[in-house]
C-alpha atoms as a PDB file:
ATOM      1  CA  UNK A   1       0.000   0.000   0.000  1.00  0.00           C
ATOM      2  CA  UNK A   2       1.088   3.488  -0.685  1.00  0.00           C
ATOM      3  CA  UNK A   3       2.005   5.977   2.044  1.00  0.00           C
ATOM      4  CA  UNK A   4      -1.148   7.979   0.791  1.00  0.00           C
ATOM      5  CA  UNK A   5      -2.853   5.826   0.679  1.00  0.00           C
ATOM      6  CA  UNK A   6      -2.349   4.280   3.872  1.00  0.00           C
ATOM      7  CA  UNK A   7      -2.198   8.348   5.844  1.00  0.00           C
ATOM      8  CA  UNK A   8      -5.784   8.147   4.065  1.00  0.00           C
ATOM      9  CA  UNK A   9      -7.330   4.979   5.164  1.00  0.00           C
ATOM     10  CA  UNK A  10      -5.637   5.736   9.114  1.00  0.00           C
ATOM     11  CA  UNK A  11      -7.536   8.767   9.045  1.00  0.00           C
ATOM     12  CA  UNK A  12     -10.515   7.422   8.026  1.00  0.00           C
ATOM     13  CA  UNK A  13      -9.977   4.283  10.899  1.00  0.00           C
ATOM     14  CA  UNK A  14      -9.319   7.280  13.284  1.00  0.00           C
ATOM     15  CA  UNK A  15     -12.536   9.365  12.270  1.00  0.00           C
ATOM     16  CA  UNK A  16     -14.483   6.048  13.038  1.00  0.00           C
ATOM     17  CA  UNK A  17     -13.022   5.155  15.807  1.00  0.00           C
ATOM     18  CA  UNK A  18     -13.621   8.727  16.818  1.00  0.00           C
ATOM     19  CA  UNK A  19     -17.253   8.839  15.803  1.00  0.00           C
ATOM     20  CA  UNK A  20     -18.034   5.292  17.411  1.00  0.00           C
ATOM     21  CA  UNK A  21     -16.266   5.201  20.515  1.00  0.00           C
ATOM     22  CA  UNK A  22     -15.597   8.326  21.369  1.00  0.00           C
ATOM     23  CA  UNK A  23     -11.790   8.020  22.155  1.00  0.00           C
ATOM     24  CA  UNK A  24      -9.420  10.646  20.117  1.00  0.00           C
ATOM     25  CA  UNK A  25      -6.361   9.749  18.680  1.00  0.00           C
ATOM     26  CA  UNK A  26      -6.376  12.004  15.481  1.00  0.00           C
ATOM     27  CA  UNK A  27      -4.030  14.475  17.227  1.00  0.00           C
ATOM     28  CA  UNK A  28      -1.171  11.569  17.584  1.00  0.00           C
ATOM     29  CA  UNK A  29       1.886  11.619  16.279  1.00  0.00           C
ATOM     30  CA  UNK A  30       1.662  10.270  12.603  1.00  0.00           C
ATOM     31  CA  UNK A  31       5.154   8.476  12.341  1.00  0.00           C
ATOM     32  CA  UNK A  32       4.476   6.447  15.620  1.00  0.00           C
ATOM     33  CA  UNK A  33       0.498   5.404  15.273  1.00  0.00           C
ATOM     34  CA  UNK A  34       1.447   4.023  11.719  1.00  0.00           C
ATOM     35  CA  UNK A  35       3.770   1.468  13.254  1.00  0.00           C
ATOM     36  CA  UNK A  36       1.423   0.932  15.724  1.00  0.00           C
ATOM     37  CA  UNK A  37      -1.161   0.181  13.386  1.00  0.00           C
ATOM     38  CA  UNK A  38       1.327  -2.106  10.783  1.00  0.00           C
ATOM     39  CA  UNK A  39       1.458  -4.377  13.788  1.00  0.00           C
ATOM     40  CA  UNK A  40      -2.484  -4.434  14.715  1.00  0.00           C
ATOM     41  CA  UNK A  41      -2.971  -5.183  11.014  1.00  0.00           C
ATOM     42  CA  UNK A  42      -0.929  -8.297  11.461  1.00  0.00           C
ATOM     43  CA  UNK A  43      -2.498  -9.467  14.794  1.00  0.00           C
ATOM     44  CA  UNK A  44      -5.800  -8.999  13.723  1.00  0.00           C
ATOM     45  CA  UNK A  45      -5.193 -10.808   9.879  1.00  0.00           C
ATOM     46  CA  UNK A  46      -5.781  -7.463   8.156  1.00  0.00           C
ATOM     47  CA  UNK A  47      -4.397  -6.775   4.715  1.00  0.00           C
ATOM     48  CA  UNK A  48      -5.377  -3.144   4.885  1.00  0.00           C
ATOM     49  CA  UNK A  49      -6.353  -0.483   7.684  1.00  0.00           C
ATOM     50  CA  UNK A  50     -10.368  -0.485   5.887  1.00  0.00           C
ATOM     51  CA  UNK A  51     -10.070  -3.929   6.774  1.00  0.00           C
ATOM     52  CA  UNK A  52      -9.150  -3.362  10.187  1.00  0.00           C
ATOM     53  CA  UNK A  53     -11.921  -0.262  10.012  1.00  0.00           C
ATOM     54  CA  UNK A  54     -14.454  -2.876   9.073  1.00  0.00           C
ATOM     55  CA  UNK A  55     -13.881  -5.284  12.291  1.00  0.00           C
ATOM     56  CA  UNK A  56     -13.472  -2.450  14.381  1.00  0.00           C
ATOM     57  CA  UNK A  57     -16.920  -1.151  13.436  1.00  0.00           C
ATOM     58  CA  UNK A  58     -18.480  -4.545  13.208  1.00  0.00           C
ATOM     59  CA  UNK A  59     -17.104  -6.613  15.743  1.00  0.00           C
ATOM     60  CA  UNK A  60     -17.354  -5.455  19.553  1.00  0.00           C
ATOM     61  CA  UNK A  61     -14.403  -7.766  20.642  1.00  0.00           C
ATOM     62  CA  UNK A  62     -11.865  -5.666  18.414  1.00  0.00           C
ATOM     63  CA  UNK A  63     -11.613  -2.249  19.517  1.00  0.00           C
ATOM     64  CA  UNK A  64     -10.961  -3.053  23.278  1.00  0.00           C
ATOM     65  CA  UNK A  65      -7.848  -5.315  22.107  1.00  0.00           C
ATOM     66  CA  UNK A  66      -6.622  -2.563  19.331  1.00  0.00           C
ATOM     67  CA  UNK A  67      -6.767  -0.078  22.288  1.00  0.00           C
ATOM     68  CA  UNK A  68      -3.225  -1.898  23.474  1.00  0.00           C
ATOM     69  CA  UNK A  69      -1.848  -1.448  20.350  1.00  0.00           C
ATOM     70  CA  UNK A  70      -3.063   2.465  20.516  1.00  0.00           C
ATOM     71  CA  UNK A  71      -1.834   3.263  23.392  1.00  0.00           C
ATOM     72  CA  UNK A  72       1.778   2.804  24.511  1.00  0.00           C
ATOM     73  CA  UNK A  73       1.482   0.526  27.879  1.00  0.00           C
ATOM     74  CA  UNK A  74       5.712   0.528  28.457  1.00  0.00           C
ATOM     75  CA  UNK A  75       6.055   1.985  32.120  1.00  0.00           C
ATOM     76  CA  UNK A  76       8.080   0.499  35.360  1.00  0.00           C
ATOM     77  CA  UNK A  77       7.718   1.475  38.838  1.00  0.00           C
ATOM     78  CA  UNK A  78      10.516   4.230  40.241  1.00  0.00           C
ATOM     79  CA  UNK A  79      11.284   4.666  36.432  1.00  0.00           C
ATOM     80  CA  UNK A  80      13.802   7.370  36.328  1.00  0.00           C
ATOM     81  CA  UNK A  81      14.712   6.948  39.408  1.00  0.00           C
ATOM     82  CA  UNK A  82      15.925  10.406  39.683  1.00  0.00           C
ATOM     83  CA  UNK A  83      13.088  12.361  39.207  1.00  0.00           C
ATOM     84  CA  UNK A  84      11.395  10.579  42.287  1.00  0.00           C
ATOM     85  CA  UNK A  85      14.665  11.624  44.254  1.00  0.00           C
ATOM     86  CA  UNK A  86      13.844  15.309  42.868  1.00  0.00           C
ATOM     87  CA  UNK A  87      10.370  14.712  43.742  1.00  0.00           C
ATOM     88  CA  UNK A  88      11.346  14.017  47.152  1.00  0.00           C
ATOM     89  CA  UNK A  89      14.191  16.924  47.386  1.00  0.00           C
ATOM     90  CA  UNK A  90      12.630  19.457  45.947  1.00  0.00           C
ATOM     91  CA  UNK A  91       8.980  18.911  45.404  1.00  0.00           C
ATOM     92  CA  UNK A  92       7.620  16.734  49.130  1.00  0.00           C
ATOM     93  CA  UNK A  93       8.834  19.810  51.496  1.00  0.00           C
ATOM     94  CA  UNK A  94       6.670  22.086  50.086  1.00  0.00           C
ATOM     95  CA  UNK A  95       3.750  19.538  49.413  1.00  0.00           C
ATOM     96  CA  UNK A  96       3.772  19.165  53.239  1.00  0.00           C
ATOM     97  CA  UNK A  97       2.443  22.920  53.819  1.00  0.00           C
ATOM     98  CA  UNK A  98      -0.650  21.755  52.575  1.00  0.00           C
ATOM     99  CA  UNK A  99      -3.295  20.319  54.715  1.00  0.00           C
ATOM    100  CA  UNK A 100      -4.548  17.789  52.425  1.00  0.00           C
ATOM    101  CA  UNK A 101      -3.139  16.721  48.912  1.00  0.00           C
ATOM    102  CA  UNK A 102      -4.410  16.270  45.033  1.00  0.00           C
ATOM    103  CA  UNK A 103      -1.980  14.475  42.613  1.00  0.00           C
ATOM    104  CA  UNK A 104      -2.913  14.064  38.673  1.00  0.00           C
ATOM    105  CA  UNK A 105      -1.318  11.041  37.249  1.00  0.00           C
ATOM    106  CA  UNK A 106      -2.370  11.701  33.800  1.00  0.00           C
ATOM    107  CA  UNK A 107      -2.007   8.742  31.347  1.00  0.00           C
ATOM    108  CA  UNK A 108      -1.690   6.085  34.205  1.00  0.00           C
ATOM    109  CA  UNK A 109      -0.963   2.802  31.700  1.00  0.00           C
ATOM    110  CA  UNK A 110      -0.673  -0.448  33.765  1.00  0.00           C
ATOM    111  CA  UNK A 111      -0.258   1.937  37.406  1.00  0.00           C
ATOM    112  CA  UNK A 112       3.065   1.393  38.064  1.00  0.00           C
ATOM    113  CA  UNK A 113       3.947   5.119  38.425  1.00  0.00           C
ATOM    114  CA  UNK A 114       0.621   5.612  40.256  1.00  0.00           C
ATOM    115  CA  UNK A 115       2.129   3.114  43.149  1.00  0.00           C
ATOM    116  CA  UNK A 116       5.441   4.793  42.597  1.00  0.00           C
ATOM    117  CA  UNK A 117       4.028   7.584  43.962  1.00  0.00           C
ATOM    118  CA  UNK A 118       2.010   6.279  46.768  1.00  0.00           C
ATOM    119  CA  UNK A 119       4.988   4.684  48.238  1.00  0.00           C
ATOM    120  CA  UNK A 120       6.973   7.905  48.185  1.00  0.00           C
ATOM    121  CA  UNK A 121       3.814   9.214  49.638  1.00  0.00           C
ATOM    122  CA  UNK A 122       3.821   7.040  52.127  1.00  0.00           C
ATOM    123  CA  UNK A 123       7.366   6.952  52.970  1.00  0.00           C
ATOM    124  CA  UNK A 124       6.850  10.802  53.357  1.00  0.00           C
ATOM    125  CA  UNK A 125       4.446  10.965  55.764  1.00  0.00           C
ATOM    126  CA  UNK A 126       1.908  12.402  53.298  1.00  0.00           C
ATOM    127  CA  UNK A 127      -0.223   9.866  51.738  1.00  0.00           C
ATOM    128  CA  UNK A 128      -3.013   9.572  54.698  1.00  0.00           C
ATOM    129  CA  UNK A 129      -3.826  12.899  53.631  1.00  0.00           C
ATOM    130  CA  UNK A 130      -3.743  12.678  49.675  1.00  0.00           C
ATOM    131  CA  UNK A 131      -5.966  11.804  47.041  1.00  0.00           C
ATOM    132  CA  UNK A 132      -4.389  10.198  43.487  1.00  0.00           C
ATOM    133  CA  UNK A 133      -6.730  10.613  40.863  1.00  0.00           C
ATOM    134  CA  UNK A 134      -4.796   7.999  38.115  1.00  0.00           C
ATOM    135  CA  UNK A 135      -6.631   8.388  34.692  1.00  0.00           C
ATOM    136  CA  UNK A 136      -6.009   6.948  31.298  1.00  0.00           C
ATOM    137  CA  UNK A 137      -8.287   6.400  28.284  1.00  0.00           C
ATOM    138  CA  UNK A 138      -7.899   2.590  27.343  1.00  0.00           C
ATOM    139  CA  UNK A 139     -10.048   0.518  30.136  1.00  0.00           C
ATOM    140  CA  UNK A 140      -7.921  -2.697  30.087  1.00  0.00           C
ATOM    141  CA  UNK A 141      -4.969  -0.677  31.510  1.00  0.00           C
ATOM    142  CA  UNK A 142      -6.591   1.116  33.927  1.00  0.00           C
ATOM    143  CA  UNK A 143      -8.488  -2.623  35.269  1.00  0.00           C
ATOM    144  CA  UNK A 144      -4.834  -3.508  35.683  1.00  0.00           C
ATOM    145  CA  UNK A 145      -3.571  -0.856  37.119  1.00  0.00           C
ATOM    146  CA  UNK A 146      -6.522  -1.027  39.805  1.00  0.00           C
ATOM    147  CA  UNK A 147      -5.340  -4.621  40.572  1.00  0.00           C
ATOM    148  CA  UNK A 148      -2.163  -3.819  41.652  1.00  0.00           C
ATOM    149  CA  UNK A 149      -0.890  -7.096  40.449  1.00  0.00           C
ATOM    150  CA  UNK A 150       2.777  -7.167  38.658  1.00  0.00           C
ATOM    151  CA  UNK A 151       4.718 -10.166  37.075  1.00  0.00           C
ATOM    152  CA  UNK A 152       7.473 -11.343  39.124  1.00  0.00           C
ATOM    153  CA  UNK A 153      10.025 -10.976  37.227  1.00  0.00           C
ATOM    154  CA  UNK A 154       9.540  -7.335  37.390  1.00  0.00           C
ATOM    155  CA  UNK A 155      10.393  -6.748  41.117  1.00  0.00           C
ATOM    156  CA  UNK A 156      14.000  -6.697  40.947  1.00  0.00           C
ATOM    157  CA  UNK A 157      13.934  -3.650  38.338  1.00  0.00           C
ATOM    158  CA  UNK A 158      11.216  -2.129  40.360  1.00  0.00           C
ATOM    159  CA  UNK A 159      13.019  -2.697  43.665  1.00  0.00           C
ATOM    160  CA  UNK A 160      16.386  -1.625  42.051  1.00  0.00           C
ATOM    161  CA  UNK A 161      14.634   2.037  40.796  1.00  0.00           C
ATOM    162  CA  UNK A 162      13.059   2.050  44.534  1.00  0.00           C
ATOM    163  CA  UNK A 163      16.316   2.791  46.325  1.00  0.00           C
ATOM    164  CA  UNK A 164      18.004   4.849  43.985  1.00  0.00           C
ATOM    165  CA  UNK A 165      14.896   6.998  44.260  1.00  0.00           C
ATOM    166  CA  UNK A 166      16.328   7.834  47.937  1.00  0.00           C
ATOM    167  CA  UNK A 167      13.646   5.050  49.674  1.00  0.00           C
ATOM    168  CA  UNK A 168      13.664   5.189  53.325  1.00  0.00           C
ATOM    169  CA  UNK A 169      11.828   1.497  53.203  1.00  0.00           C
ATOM    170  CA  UNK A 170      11.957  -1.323  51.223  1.00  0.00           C
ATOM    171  CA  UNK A 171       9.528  -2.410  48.286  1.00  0.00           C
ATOM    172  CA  UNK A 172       8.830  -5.276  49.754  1.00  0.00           C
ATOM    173  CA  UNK A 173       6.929  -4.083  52.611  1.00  0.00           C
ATOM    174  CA  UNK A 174       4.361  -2.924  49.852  1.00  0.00           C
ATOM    175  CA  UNK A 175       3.226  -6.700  48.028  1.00  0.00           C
ATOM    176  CA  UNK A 176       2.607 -10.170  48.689  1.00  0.00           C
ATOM    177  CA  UNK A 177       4.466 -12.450  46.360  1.00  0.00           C
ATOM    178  CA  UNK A 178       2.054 -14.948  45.690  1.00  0.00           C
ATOM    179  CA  UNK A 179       1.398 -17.184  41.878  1.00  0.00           C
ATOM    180  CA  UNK A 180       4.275 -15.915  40.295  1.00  0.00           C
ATOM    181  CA  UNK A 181       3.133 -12.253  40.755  1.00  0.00           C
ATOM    182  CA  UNK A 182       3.608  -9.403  43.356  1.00  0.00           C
ATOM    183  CA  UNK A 183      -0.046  -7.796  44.905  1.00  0.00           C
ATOM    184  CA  UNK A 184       0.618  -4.345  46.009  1.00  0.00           C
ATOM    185  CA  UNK A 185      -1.207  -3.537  49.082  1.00  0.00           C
ATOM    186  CA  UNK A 186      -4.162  -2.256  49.208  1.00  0.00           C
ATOM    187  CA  UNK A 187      -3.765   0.563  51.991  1.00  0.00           C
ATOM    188  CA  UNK A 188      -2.088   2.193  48.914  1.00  0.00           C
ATOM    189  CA  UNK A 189      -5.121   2.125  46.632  1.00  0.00           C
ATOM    190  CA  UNK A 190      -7.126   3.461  49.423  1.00  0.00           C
ATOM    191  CA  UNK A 191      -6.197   6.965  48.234  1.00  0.00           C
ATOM    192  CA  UNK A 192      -6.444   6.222  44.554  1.00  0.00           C
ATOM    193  CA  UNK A 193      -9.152   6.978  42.293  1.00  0.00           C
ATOM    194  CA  UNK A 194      -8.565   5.626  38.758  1.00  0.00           C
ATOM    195  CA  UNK A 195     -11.133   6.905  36.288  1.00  0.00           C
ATOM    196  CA  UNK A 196     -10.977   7.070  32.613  1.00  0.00           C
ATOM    197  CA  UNK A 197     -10.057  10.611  30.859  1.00  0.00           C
ATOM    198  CA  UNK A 198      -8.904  11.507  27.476  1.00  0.00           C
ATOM    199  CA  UNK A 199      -6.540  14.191  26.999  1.00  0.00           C
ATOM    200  CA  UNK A 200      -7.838  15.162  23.736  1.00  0.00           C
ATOM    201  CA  UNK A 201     -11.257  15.599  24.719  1.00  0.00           C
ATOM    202  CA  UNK A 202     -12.123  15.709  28.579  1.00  0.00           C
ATOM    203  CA  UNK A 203     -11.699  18.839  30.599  1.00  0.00           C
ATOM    204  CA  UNK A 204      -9.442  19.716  33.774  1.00  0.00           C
ATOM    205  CA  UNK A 205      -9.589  18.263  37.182  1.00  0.00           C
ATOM    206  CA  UNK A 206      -9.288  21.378  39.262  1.00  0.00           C
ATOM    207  CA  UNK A 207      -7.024  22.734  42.425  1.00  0.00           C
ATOM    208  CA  UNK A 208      -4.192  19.505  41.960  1.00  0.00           C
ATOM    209  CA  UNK A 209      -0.764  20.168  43.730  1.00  0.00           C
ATOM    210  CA  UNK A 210       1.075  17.586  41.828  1.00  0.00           C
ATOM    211  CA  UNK A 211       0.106  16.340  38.039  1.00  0.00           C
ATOM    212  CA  UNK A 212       2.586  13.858  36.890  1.00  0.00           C
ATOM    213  CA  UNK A 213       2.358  13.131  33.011  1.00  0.00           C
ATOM    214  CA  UNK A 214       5.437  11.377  31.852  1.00  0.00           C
ATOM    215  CA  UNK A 215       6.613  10.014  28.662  1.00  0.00           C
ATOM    216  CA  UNK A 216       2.897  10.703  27.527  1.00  0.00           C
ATOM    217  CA  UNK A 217       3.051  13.788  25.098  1.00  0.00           C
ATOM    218  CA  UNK A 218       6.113  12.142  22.442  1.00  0.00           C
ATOM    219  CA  UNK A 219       2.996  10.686  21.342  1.00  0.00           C
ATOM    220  CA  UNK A 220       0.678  13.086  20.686  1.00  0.00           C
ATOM    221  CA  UNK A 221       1.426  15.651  17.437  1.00  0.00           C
ATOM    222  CA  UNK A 222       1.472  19.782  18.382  1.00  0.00           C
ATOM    223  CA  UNK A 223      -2.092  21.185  18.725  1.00  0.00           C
ATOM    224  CA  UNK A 224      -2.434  17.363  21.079  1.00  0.00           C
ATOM    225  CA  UNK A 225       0.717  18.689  23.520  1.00  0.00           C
ATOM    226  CA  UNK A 226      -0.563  22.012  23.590  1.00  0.00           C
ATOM    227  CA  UNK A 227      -3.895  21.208  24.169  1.00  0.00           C
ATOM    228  CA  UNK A 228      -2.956  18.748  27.542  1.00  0.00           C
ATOM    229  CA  UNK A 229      -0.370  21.383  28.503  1.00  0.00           C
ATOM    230  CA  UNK A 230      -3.205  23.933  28.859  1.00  0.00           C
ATOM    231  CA  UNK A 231      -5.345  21.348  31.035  1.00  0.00           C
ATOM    232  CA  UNK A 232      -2.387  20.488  32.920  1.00  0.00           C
ATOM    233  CA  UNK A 233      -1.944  24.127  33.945  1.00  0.00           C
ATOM    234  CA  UNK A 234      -5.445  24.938  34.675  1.00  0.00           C
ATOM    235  CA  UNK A 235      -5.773  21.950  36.718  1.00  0.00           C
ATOM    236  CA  UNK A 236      -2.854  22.917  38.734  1.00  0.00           C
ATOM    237  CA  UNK A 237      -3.466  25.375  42.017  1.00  0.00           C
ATOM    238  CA  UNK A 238      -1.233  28.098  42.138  1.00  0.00           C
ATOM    239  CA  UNK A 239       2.359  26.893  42.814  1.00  0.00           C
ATOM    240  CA  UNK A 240       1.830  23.504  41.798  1.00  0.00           C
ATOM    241  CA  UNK A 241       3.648  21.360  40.685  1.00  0.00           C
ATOM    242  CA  UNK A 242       3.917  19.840  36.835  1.00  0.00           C
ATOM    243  CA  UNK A 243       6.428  16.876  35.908  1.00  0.00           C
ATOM    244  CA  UNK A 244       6.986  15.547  32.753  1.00  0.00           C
ATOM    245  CA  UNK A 245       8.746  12.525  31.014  1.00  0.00           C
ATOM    246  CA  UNK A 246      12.832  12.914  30.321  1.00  0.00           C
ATOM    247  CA  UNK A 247      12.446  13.766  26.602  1.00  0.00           C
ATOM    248  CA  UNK A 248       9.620  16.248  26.937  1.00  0.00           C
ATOM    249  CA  UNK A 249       9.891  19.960  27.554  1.00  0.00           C
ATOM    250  CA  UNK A 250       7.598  23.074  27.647  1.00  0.00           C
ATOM    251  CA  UNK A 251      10.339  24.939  25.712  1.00  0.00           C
ATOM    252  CA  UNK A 252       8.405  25.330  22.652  1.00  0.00           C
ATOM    253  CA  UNK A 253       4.678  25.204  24.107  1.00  0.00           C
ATOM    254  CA  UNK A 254       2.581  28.889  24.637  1.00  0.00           C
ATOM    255  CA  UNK A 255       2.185  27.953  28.442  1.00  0.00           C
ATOM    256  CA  UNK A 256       6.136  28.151  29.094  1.00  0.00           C
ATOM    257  CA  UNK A 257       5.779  31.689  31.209  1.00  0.00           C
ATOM    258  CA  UNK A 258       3.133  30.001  33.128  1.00  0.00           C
ATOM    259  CA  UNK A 259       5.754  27.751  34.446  1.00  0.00           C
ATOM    260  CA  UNK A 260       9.244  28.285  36.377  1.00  0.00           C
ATOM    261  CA  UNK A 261      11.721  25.189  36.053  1.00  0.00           C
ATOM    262  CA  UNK A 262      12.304  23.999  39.075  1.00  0.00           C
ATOM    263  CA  UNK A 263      14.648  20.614  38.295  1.00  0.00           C
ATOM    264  CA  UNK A 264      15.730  20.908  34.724  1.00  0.00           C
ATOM    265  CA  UNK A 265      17.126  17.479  33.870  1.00  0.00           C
ATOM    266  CA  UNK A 266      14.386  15.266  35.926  1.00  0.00           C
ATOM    267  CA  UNK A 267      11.607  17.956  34.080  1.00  0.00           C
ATOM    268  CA  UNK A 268       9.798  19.208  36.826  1.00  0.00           C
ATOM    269  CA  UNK A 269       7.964  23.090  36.826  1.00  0.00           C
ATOM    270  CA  UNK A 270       6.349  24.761  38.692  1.00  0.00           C
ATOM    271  CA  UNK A 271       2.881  27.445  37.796  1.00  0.00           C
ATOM    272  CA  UNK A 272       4.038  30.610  38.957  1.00  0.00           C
ATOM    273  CA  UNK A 273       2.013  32.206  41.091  1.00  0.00           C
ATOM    274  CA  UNK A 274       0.612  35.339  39.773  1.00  0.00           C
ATOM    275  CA  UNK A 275      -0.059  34.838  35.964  1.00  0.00           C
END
């Protein structure tokens, strides 16, 4: 198939998917969702994307299983382990001022940063009096994420990141190992909600101290960025707090003078407080 040709049938899949299910992904990135798609057209037997249209439309077991191919559903717990330690530096004195907390963990995946943060929470004295509010827009990930339930294997990468974010405890006090998989306690989902929320069409969540949207926006094209950048910062209260992933910026985005940089290299800002 032709690169037009293809651009013109994904836009057509996206405008349907759009128009039946209500979840946006027009204002992706282009380069990345066609990849994504090459691969769903395998795993699902189609020789074209109006074939994959056609099942999507017509077949109510499809869309929830091309949803993992639409969304990226990579994450690890502590990843980048520095920007916890930043979080906890930098970011967790001030967060204690506040009598009660709200954290926006925008674009949640599978929950593993969602538990990152209720650790550090935790180990910080401060998670008995904050809410999480973990969102994402594809269902099966946010079902897993409200399990708590991680392979194995995992822990050792998960524990690793865990004390070189600067732990004070150790991850093991937070799961039972139990079937080949770790259960995260569930004290620490006590002060999650998880809730679905798309980033291209939903509105803010108001007065948060913290949102926490990493490795999210190198998916979505210009107007997409620019669009969640301008929730993030009306959903923040005044001196919150905004981190992003380590190859994403607000260098080039119209909210920049909204925001002072507060930890360059672990990307963490912070709304100014007169605007």
């Amino acid at each position: 198939m032709s690169t037009k040709h293809f651009d013109i049938e994904m836009q057509l899949l996206l405008d349907a998917i759009y128009l039946k299910y209500h979840c946006d992904f027009r204002g992706y990135a282009g380069s990345s969702l066609k990849r994504r798609l090459t691969t769903a057209m395998g795993r699902f037997g189609c020789a074209t994307l109006s074939q994959l249209q056609d099942k999507v439309l017509h077949d109510p077991s499809v869309f929830p299983a091309l949803m993992d191919y639409l969304t990226v559903q990579v994450s690890e717990m502590f990843r980048d382990p520095s920007y916890f330690r930043s979080l906890r530096e930098t970011v967790v004195p001030l967060l204690r001022t506040y009598p009660s907390l709200k954290i926006w963990v925008a674009g949640c995946s599978g929950g593993e940063e969602v538990y990152s943060l209720a650790i550090l929470l935790r180990e910080e004295g401060l998670l008995e009096r904050s809410l999480i509010y973990a969102t994402d827009i594809n269902q099966a990930a946010l079902k897993k994420a409200e399990a708590g339930v991680y392979e194995l294997e995992r822990i050792a990468g998960f524990t690793s990141n865990h004390q070189k974010s600067g732990a004070t405890t150790s991850l093991s006090d937070y799961y039972t190992a139990a079937y080949g998989a770790a259960v995260f306690d569930k004290s620490l989902r006590k002060h999650v909600v998880f809730s679905d929320h798309s980033l291209a069409t939903d509105s803010v969540f108001a007065e948060m101290h913290l949102v926490s949207c990493r490795n999210v926006l190198i998916y979505f094209n210009r107007q997409l960025q620019e669009r969640a950048l301008g929730l993030f910062r009306d959903s923040l209260c005044r001196k919150g707090f905004l981190g992003l992933g380590s190859k994403e910026s607000l260098r080039f985005s119209s909210h920049a003078g909204a925001f002072d940089e507060v930890v360059r290299e672990d990307r963490i800002f912070q709304k100014k407080g007169e605007l």
